[in-house]
C-alpha atoms as a PDB file:
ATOM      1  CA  UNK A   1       0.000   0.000   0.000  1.00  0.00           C
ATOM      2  CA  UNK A   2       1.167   3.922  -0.370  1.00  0.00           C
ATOM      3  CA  UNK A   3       0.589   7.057   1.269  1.00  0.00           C
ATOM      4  CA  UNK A   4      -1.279   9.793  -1.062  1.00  0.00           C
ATOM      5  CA  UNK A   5      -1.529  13.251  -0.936  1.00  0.00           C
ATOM      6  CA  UNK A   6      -3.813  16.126  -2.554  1.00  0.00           C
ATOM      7  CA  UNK A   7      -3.919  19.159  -1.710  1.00  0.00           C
ATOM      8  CA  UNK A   8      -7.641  20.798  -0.452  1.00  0.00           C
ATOM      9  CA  UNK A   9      -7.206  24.252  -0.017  1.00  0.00           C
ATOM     10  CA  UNK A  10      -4.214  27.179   0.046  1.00  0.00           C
ATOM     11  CA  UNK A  11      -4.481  30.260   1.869  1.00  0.00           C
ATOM     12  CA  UNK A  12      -2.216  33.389   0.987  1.00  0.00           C
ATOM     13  CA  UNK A  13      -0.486  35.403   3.793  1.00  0.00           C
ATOM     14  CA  UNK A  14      -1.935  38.859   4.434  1.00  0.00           C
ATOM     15  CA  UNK A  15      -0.335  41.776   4.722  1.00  0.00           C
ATOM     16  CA  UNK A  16      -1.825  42.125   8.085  1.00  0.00           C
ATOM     17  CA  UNK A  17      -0.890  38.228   9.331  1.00  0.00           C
ATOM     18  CA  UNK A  18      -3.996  37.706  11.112  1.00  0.00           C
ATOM     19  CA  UNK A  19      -6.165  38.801   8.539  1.00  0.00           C
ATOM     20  CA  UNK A  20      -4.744  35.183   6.559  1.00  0.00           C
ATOM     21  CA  UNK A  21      -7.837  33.299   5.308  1.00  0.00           C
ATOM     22  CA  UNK A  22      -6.302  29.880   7.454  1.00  0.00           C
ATOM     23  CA  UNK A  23     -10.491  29.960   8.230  1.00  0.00           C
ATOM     24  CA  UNK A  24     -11.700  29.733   4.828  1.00  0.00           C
ATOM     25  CA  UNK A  25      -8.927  27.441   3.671  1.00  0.00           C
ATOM     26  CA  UNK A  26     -10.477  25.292   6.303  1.00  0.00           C
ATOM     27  CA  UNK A  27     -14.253  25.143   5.327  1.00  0.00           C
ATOM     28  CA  UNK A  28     -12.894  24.524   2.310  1.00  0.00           C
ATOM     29  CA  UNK A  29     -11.747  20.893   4.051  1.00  0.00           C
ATOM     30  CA  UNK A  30     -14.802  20.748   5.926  1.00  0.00           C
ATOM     31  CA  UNK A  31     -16.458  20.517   2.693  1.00  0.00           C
ATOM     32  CA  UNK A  32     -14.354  17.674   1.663  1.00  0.00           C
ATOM     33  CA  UNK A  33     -14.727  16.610   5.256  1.00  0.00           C
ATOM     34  CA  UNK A  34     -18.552  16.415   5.218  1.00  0.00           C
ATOM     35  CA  UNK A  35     -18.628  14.550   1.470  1.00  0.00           C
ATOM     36  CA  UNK A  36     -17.341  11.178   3.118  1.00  0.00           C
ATOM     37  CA  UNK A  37     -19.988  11.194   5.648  1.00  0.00           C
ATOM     38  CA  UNK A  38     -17.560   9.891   8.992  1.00  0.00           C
ATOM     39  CA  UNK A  39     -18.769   9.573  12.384  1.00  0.00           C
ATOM     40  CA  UNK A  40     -15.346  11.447  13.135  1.00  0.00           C
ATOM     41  CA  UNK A  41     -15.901  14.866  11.133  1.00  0.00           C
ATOM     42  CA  UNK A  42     -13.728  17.033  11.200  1.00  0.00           C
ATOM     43  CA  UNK A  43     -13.882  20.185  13.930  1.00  0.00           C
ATOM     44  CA  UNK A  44     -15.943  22.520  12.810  1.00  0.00           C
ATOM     45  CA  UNK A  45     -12.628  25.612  13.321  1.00  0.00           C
ATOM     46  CA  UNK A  46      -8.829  24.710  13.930  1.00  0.00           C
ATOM     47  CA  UNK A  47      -6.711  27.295  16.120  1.00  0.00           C
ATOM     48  CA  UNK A  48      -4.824  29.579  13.285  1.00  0.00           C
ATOM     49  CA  UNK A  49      -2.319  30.754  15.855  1.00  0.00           C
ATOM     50  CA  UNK A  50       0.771  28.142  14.588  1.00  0.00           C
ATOM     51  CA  UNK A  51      -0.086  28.098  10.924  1.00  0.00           C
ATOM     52  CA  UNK A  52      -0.215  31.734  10.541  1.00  0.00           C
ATOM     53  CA  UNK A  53       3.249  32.178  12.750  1.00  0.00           C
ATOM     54  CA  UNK A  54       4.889  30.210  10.480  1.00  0.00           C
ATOM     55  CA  UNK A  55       3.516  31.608   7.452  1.00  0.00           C
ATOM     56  CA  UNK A  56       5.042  35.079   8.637  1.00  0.00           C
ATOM     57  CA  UNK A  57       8.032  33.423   9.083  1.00  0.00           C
ATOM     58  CA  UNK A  58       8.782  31.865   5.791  1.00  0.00           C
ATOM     59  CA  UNK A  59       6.532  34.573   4.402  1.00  0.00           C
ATOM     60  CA  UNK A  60       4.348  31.655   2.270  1.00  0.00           C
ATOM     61  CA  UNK A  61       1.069  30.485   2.020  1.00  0.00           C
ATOM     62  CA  UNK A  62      -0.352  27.624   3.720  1.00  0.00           C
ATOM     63  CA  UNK A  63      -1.349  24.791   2.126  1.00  0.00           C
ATOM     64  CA  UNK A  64      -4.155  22.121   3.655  1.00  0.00           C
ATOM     65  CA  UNK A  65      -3.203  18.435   1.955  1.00  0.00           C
ATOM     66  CA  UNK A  66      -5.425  15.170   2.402  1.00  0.00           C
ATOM     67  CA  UNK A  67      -2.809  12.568   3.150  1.00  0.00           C
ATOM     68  CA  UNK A  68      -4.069   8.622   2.943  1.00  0.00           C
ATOM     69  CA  UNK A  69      -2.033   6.224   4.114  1.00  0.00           C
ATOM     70  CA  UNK A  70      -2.251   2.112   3.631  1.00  0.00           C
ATOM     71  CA  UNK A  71      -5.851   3.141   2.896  1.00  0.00           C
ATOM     72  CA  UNK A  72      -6.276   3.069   6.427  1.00  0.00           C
ATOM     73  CA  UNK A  73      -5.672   6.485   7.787  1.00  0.00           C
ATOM     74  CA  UNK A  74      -6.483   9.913   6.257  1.00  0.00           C
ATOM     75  CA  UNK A  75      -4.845  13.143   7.982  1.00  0.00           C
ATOM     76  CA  UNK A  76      -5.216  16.772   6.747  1.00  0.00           C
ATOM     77  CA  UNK A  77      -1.616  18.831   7.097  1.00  0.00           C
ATOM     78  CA  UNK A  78      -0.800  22.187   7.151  1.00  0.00           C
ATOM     79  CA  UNK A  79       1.873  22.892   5.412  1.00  0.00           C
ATOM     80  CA  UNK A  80       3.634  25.889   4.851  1.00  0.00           C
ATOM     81  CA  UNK A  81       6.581  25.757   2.268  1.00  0.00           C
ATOM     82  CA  UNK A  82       6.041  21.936   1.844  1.00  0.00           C
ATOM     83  CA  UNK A  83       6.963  21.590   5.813  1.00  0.00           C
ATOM     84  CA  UNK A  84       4.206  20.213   8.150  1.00  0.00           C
ATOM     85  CA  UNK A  85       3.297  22.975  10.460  1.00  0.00           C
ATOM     86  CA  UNK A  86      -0.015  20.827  11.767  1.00  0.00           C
ATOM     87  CA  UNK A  87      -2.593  17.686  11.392  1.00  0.00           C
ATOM     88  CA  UNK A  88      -5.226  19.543  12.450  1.00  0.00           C
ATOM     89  CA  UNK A  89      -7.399  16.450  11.799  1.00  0.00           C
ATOM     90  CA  UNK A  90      -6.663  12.826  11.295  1.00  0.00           C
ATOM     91  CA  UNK A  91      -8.732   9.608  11.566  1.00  0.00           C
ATOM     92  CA  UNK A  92      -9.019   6.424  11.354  1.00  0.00           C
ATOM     93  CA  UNK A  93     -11.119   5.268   8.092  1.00  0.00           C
ATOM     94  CA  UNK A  94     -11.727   1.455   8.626  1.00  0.00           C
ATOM     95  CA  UNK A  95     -14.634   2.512  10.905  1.00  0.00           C
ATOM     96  CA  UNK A  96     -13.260  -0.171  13.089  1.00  0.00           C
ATOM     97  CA  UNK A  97     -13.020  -2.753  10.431  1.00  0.00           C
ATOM     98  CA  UNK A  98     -17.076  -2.281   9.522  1.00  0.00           C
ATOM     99  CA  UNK A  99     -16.129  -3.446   5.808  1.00  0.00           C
ATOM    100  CA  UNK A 100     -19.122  -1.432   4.278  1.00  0.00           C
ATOM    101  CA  UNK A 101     -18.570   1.880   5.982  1.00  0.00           C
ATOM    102  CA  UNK A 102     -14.930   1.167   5.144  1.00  0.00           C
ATOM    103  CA  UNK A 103     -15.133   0.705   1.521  1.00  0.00           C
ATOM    104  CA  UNK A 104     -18.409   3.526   1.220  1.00  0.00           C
ATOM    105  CA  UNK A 105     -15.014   6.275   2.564  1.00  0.00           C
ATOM    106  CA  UNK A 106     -13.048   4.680   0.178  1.00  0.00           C
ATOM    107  CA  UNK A 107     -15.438   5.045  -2.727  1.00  0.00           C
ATOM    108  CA  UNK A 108     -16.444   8.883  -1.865  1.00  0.00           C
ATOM    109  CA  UNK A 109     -12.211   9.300  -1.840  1.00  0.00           C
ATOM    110  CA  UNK A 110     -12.274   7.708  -5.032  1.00  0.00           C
ATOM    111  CA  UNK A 111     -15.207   9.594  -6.337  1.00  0.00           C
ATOM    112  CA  UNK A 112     -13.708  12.928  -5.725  1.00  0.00           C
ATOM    113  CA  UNK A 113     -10.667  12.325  -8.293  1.00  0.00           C
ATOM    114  CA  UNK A 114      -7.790  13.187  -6.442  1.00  0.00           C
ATOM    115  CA  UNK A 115      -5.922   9.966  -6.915  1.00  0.00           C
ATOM    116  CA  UNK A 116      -5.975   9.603  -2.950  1.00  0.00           C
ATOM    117  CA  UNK A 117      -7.851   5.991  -3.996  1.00  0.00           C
ATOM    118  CA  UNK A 118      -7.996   4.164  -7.407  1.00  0.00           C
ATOM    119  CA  UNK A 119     -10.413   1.963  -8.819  1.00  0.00           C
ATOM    120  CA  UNK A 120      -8.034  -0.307  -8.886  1.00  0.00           C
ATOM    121  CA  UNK A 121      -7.329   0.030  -5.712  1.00  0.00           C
ATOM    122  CA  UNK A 122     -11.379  -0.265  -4.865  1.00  0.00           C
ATOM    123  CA  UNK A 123     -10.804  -3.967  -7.047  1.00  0.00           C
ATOM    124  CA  UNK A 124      -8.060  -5.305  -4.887  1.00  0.00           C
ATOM    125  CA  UNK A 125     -10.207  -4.027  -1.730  1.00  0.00           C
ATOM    126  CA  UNK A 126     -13.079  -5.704  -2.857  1.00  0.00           C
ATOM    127  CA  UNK A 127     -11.695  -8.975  -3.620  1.00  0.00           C
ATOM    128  CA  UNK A 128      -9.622  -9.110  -0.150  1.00  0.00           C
ATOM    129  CA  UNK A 129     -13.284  -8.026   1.202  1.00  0.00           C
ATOM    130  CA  UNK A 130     -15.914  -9.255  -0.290  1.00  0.00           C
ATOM    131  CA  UNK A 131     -19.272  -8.287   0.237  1.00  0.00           C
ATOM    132  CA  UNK A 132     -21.121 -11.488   2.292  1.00  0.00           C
ATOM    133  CA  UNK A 133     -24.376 -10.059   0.641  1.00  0.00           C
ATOM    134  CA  UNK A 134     -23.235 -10.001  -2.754  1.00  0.00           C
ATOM    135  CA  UNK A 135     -21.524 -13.380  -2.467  1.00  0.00           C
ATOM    136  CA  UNK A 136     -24.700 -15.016  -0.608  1.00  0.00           C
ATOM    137  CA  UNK A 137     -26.796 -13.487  -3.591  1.00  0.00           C
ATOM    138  CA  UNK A 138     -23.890 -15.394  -6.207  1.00  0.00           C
ATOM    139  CA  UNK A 139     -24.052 -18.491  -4.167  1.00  0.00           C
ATOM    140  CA  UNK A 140     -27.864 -18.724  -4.000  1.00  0.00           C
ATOM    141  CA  UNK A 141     -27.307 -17.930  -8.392  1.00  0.00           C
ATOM    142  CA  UNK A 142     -24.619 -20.536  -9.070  1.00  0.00           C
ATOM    143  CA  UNK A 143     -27.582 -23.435  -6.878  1.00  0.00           C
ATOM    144  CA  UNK A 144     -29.963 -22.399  -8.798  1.00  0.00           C
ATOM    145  CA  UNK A 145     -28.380 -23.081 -11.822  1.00  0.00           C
ATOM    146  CA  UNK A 146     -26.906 -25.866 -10.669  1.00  0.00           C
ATOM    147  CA  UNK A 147     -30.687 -26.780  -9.931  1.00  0.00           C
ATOM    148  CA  UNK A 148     -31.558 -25.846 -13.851  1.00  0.00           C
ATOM    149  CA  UNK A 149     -28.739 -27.799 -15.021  1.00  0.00           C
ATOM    150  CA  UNK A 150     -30.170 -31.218 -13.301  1.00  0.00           C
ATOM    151  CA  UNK A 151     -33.433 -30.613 -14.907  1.00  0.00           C
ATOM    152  CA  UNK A 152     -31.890 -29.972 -18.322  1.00  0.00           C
ATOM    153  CA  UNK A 153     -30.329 -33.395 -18.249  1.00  0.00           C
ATOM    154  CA  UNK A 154     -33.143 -35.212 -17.196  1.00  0.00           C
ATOM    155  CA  UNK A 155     -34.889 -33.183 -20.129  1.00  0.00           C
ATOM    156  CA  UNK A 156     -32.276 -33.786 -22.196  1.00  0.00           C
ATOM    157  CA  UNK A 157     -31.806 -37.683 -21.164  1.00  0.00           C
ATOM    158  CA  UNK A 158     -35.743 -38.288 -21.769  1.00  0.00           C
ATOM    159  CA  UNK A 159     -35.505 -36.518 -24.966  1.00  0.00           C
ATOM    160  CA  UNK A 160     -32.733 -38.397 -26.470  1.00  0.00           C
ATOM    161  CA  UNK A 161     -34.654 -42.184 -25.122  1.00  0.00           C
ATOM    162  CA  UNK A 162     -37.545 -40.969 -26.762  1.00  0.00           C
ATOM    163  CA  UNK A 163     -35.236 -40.098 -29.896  1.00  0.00           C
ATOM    164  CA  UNK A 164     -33.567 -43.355 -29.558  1.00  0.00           C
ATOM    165  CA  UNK A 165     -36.863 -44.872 -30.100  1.00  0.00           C
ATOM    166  CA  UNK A 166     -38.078 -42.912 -33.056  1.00  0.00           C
ATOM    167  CA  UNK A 167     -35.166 -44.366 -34.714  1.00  0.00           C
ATOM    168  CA  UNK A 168     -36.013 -47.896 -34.037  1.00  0.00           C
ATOM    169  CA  UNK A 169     -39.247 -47.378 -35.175  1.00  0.00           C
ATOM    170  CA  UNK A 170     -38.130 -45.971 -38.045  1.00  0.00           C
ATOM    171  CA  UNK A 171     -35.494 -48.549 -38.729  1.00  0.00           C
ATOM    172  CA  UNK A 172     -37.956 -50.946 -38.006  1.00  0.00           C
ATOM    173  CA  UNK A 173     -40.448 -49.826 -40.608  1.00  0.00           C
ATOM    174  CA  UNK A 174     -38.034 -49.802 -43.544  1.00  0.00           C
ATOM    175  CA  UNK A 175     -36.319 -46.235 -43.098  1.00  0.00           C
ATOM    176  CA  UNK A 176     -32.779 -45.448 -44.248  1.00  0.00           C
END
């Protein structure tokens, strides 16, 4: 597995440092936040204090960057001239190993396009995890045409008797 990254949301340094949009930078995550529907959101405001300190330092903007790792984890970092300044939010996305709340965060990462999940990497997921329902519903297909096929032989096994017949008959009477 890898660790992705994309980033959400920049926010320029002011010329009046606390007048930085770090704020609006973040609803911009919450937004992303809110799309994968997690029973550990994330907080509604982050403290600015750190981020915008080292903004004025390096005198660059801060950047907010979705970071998944294993396809396990997914953090959002400050980052200000590529360093980490912060996580203001990181959380565990297995949903304690509830497969289908799992793989529904997985799917809303992939469904956003940012390359933090593939489809292919949905396809391996699936296949280490399958679905019980959609394999019960596959099993319960595969007896039931197992259950078809038996019928279609003795169908088929009458049918060629009867045939067999026929042709004695037919023989019988002088055919060629």
């Amino acid at each position: 597995m890898a660790t992705r990254e994309h980033e959400i949301s920049t926010a320029n340094l002011a010329k009046v440092p606390k007048d930085s949009r770090v704020d609006t930078a973040w609803q911009v995550v919450l937004k992303f936040g809110r799309g994968l529907s997690l029973s550990n959101p994330p907080p509604s405001t982050i403290e600015p204090d750190k981020i915008v300190a080292e903004m004025t330092k390096v005198k660059k903007p801060v950047t907010m960057v979705a970071v998944v790792k294993d396809l396990t984890s997914l953090s959002i970092e400050a980052r200000v001239a590529g360093t980490k300044v912060s996580t203001p939010w990181s959380v565990d996305i297995t949903s304690g190993k509830d497969v289908k709340k799992w793989r529904a965060t997985l799917a809303a990462l992939n469904s956003f396009n940012t390359g933090l999940v593939t489809a292919d990497e949905l396809k391996v997921f699936d296949k280490v995890h399958p679905d019980p329902v959609v394999l019960a519903a596959l099993k319960k297909e595969i007896a039931d045409l197992d259950t078809k096929i038996k019928e279609l032989a003795t169908q088929l096994k009458e049918k060629t008797t009867a045939r067999a017949a026929k042709q004695k008959e037919y023989t019988d009477k002088g055919g060629k």
